[in-house]
PDB file of N, CA and C in Angstrom:
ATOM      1  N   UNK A   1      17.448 -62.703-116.331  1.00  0.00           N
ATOM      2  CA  UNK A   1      17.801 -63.266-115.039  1.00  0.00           C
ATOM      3  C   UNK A   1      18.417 -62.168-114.176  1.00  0.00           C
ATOM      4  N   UNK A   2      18.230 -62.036-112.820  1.00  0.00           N
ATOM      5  CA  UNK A   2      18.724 -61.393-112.182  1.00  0.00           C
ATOM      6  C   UNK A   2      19.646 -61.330-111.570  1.00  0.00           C
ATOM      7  N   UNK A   3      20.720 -60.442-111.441  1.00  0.00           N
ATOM      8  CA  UNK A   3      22.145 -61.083-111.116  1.00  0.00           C
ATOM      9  C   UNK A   3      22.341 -60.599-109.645  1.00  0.00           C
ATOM     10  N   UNK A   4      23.490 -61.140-109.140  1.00  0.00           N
ATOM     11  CA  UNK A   4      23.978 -61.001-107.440  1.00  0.00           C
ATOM     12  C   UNK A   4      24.461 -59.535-108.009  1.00  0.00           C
ATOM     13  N   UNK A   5      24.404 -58.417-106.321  1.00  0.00           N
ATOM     14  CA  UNK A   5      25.052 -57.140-106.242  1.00  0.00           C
ATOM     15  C   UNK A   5      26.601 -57.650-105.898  1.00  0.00           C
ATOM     16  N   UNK A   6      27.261 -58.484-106.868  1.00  0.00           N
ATOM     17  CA  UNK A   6      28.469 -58.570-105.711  1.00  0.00           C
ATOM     18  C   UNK A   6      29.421 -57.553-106.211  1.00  0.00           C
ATOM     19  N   UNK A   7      29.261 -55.837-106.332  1.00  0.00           N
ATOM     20  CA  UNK A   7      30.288 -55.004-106.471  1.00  0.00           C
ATOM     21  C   UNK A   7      29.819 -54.720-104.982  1.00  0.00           C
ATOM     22  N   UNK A   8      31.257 -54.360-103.990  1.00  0.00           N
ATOM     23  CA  UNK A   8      31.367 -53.841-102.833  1.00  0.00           C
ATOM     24  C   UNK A   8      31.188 -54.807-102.047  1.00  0.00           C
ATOM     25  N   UNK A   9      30.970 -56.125-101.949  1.00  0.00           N
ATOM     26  CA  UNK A   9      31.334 -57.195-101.176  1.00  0.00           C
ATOM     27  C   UNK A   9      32.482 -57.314-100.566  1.00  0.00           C
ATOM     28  N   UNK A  10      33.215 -57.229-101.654  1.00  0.00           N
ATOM     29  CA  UNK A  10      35.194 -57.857-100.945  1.00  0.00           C
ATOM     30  C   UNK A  10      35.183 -58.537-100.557  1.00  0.00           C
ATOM     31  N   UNK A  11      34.549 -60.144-101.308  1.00  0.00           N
ATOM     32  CA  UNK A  11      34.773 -60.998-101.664  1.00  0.00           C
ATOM     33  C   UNK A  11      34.743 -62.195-100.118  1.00  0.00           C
ATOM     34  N   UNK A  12      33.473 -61.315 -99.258  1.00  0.00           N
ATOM     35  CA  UNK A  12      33.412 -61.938 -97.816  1.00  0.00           C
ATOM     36  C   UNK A  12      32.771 -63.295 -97.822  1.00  0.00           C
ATOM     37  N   UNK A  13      31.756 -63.293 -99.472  1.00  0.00           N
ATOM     38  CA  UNK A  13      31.498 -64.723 -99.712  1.00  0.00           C
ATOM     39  C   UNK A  13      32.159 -65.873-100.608  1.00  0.00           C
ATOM     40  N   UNK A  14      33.260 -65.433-100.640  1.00  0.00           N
ATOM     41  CA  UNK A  14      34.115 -66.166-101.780  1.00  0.00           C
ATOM     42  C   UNK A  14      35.157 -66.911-100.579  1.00  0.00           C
ATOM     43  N   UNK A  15      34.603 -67.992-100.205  1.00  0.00           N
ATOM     44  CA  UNK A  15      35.680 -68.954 -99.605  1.00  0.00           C
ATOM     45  C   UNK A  15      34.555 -69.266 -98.468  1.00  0.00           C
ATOM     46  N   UNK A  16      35.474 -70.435 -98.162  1.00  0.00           N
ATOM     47  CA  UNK A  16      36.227 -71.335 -99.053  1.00  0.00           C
ATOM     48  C   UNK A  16      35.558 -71.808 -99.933  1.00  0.00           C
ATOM     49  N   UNK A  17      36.650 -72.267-100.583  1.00  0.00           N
ATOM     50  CA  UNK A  17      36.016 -72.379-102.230  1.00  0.00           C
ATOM     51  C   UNK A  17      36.175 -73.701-102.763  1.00  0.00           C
ATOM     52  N   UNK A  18      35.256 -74.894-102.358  1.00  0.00           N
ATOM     53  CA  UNK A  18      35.734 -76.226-102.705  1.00  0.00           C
ATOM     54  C   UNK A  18      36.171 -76.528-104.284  1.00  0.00           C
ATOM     55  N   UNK A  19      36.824 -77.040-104.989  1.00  0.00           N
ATOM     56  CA  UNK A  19      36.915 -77.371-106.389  1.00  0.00           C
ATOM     57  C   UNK A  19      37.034 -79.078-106.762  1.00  0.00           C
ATOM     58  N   UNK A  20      37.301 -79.389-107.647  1.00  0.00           N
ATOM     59  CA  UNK A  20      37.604 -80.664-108.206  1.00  0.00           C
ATOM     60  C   UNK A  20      38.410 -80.518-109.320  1.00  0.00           C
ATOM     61  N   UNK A  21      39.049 -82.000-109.474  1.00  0.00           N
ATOM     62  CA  UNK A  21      40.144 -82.131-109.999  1.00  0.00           C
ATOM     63  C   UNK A  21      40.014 -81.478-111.445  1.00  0.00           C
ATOM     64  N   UNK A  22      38.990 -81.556-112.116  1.00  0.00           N
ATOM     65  CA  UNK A  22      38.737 -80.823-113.474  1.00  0.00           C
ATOM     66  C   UNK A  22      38.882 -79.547-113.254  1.00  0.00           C
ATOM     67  N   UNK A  23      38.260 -78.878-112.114  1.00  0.00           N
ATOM     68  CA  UNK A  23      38.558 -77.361-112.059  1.00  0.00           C
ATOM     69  C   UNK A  23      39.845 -76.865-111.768  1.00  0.00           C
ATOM     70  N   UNK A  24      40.635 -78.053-110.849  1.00  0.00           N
ATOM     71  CA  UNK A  24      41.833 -77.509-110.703  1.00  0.00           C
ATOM     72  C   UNK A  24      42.494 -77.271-111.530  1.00  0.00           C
ATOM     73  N   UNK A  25      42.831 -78.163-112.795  1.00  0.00           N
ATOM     74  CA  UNK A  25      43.104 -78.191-114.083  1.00  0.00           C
ATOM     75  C   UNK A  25      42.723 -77.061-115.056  1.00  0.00           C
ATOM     76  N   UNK A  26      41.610 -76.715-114.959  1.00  0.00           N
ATOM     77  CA  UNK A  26      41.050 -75.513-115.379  1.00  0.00           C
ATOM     78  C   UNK A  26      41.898 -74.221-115.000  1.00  0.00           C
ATOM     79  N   UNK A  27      41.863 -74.215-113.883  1.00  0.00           N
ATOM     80  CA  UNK A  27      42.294 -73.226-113.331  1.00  0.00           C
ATOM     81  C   UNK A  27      43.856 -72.768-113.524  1.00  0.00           C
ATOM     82  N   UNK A  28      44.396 -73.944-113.300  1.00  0.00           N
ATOM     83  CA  UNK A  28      45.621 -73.903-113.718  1.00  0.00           C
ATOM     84  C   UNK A  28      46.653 -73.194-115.133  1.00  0.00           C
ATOM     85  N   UNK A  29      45.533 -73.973-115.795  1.00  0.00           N
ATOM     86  CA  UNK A  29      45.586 -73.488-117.336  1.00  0.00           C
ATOM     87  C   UNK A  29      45.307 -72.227-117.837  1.00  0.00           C
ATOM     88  N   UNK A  30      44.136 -71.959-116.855  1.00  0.00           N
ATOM     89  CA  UNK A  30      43.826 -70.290-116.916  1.00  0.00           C
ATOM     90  C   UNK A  30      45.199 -69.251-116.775  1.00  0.00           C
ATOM     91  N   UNK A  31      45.770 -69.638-115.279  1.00  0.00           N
ATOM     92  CA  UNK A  31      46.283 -68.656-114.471  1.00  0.00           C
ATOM     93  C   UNK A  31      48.022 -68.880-115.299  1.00  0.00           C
ATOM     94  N   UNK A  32      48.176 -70.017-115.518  1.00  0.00           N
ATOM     95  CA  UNK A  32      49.688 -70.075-116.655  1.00  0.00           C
ATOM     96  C   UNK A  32      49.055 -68.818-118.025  1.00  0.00           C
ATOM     97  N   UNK A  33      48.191 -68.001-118.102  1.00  0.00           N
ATOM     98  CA  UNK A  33      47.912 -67.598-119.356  1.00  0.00           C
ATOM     99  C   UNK A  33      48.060 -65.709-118.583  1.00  0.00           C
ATOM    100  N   UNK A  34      48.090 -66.026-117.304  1.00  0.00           N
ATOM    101  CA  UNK A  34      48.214 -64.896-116.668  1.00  0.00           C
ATOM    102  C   UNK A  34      49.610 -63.188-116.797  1.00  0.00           C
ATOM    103  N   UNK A  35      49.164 -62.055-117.471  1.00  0.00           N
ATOM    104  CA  UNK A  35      50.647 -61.682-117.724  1.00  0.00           C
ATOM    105  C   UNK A  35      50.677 -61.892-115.946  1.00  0.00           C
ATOM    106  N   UNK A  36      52.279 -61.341-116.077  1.00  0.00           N
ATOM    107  CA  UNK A  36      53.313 -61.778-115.031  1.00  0.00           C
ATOM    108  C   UNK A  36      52.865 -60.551-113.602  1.00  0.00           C
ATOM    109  N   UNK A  37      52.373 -59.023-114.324  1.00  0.00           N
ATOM    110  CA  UNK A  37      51.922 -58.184-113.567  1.00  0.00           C
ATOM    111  C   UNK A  37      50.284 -58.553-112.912  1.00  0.00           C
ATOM    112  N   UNK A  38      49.627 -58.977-113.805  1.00  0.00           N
ATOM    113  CA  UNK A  38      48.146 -59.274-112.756  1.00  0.00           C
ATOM    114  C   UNK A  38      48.751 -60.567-111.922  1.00  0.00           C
ATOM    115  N   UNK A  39      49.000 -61.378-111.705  1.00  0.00           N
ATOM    116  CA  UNK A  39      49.141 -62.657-111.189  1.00  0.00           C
ATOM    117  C   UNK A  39      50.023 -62.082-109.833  1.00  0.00           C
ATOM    118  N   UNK A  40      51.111 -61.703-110.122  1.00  0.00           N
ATOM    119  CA  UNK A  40      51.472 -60.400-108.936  1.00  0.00           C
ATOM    120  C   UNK A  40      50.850 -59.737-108.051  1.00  0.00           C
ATOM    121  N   UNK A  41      50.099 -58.686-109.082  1.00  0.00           N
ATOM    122  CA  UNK A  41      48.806 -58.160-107.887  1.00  0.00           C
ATOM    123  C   UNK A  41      48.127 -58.635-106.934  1.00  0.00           C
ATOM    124  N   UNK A  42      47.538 -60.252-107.711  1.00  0.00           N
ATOM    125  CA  UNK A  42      46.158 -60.784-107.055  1.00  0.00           C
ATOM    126  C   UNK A  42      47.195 -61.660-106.143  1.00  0.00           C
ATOM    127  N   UNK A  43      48.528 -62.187-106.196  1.00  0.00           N
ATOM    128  CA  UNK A  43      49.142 -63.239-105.206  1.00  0.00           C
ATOM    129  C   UNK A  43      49.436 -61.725-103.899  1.00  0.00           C
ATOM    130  N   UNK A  44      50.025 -60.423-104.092  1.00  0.00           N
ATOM    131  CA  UNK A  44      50.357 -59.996-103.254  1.00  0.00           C
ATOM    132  C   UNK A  44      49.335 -59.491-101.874  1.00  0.00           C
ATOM    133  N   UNK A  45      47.494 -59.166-102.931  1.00  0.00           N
ATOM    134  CA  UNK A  45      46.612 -58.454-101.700  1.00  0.00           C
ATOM    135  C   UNK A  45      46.324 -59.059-100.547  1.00  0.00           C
ATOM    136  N   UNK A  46      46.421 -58.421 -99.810  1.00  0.00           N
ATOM    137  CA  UNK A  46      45.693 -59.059 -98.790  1.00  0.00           C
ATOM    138  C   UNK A  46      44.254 -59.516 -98.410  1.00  0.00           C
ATOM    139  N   UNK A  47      44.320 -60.952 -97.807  1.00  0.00           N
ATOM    140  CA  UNK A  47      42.786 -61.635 -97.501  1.00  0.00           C
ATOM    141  C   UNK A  47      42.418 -61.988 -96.349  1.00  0.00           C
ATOM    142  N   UNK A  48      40.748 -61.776 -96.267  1.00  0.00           N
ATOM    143  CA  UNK A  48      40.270 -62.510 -94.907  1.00  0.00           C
ATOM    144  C   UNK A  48      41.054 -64.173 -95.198  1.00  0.00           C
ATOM    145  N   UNK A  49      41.045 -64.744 -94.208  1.00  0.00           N
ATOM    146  CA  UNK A  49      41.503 -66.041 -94.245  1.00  0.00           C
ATOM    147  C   UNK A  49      40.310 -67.070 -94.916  1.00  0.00           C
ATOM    148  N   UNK A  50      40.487 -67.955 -95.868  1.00  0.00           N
ATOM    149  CA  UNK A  50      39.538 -68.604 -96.424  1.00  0.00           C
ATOM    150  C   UNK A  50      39.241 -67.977 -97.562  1.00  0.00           C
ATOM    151  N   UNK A  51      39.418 -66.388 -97.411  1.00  0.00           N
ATOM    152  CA  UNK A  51      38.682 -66.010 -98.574  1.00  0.00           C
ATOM    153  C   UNK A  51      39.741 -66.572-100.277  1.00  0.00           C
ATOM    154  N   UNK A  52      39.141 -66.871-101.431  1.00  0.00           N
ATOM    155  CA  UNK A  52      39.623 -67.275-102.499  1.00  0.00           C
ATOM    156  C   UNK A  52      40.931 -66.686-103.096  1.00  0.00           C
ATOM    157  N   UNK A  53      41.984 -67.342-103.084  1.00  0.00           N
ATOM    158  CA  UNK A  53      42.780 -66.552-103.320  1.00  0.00           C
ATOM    159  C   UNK A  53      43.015 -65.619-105.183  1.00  0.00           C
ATOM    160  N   UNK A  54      41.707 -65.801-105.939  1.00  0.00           N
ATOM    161  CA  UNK A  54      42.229 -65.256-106.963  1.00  0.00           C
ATOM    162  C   UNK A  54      40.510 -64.212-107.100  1.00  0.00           C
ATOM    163  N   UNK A  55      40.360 -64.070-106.067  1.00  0.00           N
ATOM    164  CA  UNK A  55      39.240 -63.104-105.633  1.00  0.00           C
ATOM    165  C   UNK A  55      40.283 -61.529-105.622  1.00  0.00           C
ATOM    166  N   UNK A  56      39.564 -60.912-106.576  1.00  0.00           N
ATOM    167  CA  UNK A  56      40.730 -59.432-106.835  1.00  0.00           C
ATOM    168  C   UNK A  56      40.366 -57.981-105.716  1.00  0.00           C
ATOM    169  N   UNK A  57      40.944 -57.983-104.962  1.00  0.00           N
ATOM    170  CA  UNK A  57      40.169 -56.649-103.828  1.00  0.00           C
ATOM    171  C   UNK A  57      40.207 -55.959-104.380  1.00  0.00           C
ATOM    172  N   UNK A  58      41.432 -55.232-105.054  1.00  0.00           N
ATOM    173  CA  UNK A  58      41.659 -54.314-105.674  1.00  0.00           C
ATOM    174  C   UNK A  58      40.780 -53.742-106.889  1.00  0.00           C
ATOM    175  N   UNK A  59      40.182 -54.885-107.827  1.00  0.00           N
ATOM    176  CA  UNK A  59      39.073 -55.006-108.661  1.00  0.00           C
ATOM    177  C   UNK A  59      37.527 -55.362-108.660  1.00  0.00           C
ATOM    178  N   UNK A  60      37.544 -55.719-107.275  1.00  0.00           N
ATOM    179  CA  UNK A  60      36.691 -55.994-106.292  1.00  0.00           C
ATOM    180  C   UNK A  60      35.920 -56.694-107.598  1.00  0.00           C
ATOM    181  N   UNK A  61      36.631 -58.132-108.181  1.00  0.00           N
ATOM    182  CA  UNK A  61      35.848 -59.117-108.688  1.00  0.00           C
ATOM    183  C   UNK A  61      36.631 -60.071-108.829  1.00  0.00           C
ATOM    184  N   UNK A  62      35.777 -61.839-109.734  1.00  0.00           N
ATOM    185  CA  UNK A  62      36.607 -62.698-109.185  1.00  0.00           C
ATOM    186  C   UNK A  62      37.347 -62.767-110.390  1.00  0.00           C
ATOM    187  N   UNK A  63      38.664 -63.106-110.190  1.00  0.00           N
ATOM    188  CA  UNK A  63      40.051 -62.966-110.861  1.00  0.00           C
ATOM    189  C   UNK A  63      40.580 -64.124-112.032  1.00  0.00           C
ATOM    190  N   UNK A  64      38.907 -65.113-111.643  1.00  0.00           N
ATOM    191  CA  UNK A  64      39.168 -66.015-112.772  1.00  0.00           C
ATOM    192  C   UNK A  64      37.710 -66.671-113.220  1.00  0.00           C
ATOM    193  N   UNK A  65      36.938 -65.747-113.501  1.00  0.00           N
ATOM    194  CA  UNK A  65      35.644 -65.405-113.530  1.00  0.00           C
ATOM    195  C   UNK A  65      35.132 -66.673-114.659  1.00  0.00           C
ATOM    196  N   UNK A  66      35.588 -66.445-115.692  1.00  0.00           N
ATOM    197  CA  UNK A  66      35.159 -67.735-117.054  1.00  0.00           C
ATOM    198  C   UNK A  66      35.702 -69.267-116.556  1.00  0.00           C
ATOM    199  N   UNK A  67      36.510 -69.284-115.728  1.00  0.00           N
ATOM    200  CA  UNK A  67      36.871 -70.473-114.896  1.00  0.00           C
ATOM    201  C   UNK A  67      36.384 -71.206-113.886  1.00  0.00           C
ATOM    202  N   UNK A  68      35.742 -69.848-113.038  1.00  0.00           N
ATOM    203  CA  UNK A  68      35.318 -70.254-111.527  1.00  0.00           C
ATOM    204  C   UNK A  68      34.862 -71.392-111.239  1.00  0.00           C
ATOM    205  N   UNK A  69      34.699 -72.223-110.205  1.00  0.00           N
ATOM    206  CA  UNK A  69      34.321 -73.305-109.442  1.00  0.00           C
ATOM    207  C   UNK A  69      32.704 -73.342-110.173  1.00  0.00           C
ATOM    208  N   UNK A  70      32.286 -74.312-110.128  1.00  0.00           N
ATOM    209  CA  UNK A  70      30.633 -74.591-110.413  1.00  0.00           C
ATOM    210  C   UNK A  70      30.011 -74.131-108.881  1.00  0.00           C
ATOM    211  N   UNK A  71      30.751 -74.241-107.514  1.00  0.00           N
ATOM    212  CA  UNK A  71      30.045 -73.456-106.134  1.00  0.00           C
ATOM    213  C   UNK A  71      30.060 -72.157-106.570  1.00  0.00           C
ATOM    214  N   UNK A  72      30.802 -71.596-107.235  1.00  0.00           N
ATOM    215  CA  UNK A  72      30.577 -70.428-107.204  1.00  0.00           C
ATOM    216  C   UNK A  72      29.771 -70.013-108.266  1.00  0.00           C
ATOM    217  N   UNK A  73      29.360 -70.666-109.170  1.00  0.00           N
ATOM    218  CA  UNK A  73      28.265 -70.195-110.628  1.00  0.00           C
ATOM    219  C   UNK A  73      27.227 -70.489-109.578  1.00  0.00           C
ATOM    220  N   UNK A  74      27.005 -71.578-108.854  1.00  0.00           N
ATOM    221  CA  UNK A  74      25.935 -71.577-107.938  1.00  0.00           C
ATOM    222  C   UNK A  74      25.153 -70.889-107.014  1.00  0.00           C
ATOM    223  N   UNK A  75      26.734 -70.332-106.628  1.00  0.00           N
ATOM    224  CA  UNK A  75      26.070 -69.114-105.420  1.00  0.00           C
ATOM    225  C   UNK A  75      24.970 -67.739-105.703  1.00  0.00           C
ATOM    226  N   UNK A  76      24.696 -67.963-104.446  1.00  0.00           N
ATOM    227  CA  UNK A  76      23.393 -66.726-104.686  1.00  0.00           C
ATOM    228  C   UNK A  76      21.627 -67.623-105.063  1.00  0.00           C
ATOM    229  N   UNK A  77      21.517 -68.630-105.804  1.00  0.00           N
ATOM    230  CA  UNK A  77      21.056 -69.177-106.664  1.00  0.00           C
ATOM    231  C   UNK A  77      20.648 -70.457-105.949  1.00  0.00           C
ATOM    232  N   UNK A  78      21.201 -70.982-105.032  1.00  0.00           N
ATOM    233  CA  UNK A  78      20.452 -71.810-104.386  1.00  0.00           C
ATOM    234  C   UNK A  78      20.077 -71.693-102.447  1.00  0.00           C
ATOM    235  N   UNK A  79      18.982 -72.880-101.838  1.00  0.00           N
ATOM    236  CA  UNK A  79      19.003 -71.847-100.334  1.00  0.00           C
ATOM    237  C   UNK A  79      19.956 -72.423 -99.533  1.00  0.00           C
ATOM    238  N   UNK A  80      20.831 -73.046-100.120  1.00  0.00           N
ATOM    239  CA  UNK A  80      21.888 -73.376 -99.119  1.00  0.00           C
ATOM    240  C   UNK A  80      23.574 -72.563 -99.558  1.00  0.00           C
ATOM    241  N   UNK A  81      23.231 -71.574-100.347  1.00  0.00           N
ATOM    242  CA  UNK A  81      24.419 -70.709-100.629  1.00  0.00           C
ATOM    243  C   UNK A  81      24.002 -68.925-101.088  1.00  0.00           C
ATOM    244  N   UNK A  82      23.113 -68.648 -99.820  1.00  0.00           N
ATOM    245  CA  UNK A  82      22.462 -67.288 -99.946  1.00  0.00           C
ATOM    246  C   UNK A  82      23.240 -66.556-100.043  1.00  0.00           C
ATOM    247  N   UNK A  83      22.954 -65.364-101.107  1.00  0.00           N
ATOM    248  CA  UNK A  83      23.345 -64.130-101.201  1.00  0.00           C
ATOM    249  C   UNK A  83      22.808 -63.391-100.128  1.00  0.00           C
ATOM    250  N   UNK A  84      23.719 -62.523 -99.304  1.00  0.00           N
ATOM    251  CA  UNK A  84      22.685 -61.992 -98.023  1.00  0.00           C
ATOM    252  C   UNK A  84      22.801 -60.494 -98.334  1.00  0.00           C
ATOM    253  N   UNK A  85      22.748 -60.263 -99.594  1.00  0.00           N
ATOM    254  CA  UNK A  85      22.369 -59.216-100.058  1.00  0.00           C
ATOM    255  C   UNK A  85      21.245 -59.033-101.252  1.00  0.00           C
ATOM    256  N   UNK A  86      21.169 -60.699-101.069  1.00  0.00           N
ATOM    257  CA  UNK A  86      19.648 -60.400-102.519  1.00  0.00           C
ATOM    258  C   UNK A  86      19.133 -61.743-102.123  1.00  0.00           C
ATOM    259  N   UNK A  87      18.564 -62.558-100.793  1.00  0.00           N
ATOM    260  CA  UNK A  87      18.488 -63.880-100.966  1.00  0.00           C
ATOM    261  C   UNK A  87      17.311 -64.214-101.563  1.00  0.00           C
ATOM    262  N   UNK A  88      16.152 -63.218-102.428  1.00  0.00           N
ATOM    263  CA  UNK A  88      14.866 -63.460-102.543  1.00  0.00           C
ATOM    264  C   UNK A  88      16.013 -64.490-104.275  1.00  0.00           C
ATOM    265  N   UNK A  89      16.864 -64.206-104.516  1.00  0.00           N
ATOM    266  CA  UNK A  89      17.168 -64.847-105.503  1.00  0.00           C
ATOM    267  C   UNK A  89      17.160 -66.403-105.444  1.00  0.00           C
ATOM    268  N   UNK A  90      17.814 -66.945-104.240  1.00  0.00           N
ATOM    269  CA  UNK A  90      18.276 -68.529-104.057  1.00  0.00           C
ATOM    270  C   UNK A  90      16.961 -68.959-103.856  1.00  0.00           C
ATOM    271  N   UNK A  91      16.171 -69.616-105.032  1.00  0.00           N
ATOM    272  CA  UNK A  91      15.076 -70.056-105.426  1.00  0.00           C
ATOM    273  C   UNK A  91      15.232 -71.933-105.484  1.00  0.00           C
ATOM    274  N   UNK A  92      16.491 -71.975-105.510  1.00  0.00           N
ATOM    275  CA  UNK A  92      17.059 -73.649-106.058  1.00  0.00           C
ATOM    276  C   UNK A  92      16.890 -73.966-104.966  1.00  0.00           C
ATOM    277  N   UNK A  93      16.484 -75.372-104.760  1.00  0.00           N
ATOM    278  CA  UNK A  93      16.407 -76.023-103.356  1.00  0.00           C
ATOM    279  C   UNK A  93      17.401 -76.959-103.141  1.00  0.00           C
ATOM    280  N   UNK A  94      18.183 -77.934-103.858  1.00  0.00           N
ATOM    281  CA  UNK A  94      19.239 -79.234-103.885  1.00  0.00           C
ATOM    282  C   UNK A  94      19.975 -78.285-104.670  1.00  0.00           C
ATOM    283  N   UNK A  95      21.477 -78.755-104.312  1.00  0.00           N
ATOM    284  CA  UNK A  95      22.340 -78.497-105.141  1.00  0.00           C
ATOM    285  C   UNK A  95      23.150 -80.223-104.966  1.00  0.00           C
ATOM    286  N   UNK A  96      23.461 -80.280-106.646  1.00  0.00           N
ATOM    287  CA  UNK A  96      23.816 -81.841-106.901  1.00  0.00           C
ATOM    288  C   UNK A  96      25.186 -81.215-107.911  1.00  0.00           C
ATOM    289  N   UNK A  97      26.221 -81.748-107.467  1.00  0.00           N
ATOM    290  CA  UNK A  97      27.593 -81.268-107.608  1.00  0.00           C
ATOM    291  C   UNK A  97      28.066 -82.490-108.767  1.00  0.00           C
ATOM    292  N   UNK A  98      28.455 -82.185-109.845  1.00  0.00           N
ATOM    293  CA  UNK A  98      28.590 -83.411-110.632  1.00  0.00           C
ATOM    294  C   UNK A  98      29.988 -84.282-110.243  1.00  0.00           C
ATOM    295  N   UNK A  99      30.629 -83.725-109.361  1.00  0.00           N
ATOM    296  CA  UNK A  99      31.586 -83.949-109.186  1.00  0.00           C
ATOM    297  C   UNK A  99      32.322 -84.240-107.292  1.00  0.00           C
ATOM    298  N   UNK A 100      32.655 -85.005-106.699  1.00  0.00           N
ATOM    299  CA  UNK A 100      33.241 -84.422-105.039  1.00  0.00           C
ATOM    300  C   UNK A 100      34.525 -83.722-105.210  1.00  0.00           C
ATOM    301  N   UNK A 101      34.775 -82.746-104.230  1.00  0.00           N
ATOM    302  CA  UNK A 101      36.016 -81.712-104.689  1.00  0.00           C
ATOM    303  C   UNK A 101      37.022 -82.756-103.659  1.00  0.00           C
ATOM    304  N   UNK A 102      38.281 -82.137-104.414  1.00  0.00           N
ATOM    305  CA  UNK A 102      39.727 -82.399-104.201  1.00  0.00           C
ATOM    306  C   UNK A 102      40.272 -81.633-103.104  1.00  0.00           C
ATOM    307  N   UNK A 103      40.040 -80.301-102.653  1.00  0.00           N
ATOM    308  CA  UNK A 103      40.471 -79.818-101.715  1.00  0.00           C
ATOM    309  C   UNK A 103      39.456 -78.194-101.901  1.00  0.00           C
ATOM    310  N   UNK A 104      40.151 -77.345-101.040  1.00  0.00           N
ATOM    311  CA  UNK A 104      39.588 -75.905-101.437  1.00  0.00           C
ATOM    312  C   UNK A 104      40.681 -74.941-101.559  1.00  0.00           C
ATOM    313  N   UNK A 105      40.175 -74.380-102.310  1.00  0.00           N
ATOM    314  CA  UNK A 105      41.171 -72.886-102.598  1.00  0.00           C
ATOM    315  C   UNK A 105      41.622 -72.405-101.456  1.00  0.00           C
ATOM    316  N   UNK A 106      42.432 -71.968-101.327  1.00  0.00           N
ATOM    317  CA  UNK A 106      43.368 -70.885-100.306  1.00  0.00           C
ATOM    318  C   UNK A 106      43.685 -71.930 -98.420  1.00  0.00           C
ATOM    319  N   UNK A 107      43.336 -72.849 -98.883  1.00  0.00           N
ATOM    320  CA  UNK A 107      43.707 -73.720 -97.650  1.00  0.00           C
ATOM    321  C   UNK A 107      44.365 -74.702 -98.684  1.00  0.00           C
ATOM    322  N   UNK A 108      43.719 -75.896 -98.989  1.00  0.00           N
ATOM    323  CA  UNK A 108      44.671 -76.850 -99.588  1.00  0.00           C
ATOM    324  C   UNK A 108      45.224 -76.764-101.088  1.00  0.00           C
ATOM    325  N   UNK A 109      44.751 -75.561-101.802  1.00  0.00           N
ATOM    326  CA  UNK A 109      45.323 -75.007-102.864  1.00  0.00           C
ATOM    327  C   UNK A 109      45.694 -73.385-102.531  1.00  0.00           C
ATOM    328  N   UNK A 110      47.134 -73.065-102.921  1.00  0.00           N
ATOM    329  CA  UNK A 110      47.720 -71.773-102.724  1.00  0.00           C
ATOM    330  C   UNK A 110      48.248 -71.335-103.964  1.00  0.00           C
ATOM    331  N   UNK A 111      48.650 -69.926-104.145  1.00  0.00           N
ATOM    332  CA  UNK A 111      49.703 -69.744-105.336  1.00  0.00           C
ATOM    333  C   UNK A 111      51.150 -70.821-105.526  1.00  0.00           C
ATOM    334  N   UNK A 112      51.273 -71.315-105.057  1.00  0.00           N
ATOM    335  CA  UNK A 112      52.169 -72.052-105.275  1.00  0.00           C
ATOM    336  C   UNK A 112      52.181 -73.370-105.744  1.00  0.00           C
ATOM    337  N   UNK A 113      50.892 -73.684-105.945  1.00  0.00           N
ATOM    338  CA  UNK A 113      49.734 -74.921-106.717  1.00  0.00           C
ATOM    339  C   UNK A 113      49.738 -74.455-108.036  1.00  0.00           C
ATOM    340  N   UNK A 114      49.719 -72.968-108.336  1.00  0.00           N
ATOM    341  CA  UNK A 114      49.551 -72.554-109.601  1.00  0.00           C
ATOM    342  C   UNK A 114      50.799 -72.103-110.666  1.00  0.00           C
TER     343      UNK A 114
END
């Protein structure tokens, strides 16, 4: 399978980032497992607005990668969430969400959710 170029993005397609209540949970659980120095890093960089807040600039990847949102395993991959750096990829035509989200990252969820 062919994967997205997303090294050198900076993370301009990561947000907003809808989730649901299972992912929030997920996530949560992830980022309590966080040492005390990365969780630091990724709360202090600075972001476009919207963009995800556990999107790493500094590592220029996403910061909770085995966790991420199911929009974001999606992205790239279908034609209503093009990669506009590889869109011959988004081959999927429907995307069917098993779930409706609870809010989105970095607007109605912040570090302080976590």
């Amino acid at each position: 399978m062919n994967t997205l170029p997303c090294q050198g993005c900076k993370g301009l397609c990561c947000g907003p980032v809808p989730i649901t209540g299972k992912e929030f949970k997920k996530i949560q659980k992830k980022v309590k497992t966080f040492p005390r120095k990365i969780r630091e890093r990724l709360e202090r960089q600075p972001r476009f607005f919207g963009t995800c807040i556990f999107y790493d600039i500094e590592q220029d990847q996403c910061g909770i990668h085995d966790v991420r949102p199911e929009i974001c395993r999606a992205f790239g991959y279908h034609k209503e969430l093009v990669c506009f750096r590889k869109p011959e990829l988004a081959t999927k035509e429907k995307i069917s969400f098993k779930e409706s989200p609870v809010g989105y990252l970095s607007i109605d969820f912040t570090w302080k959710d976590f």
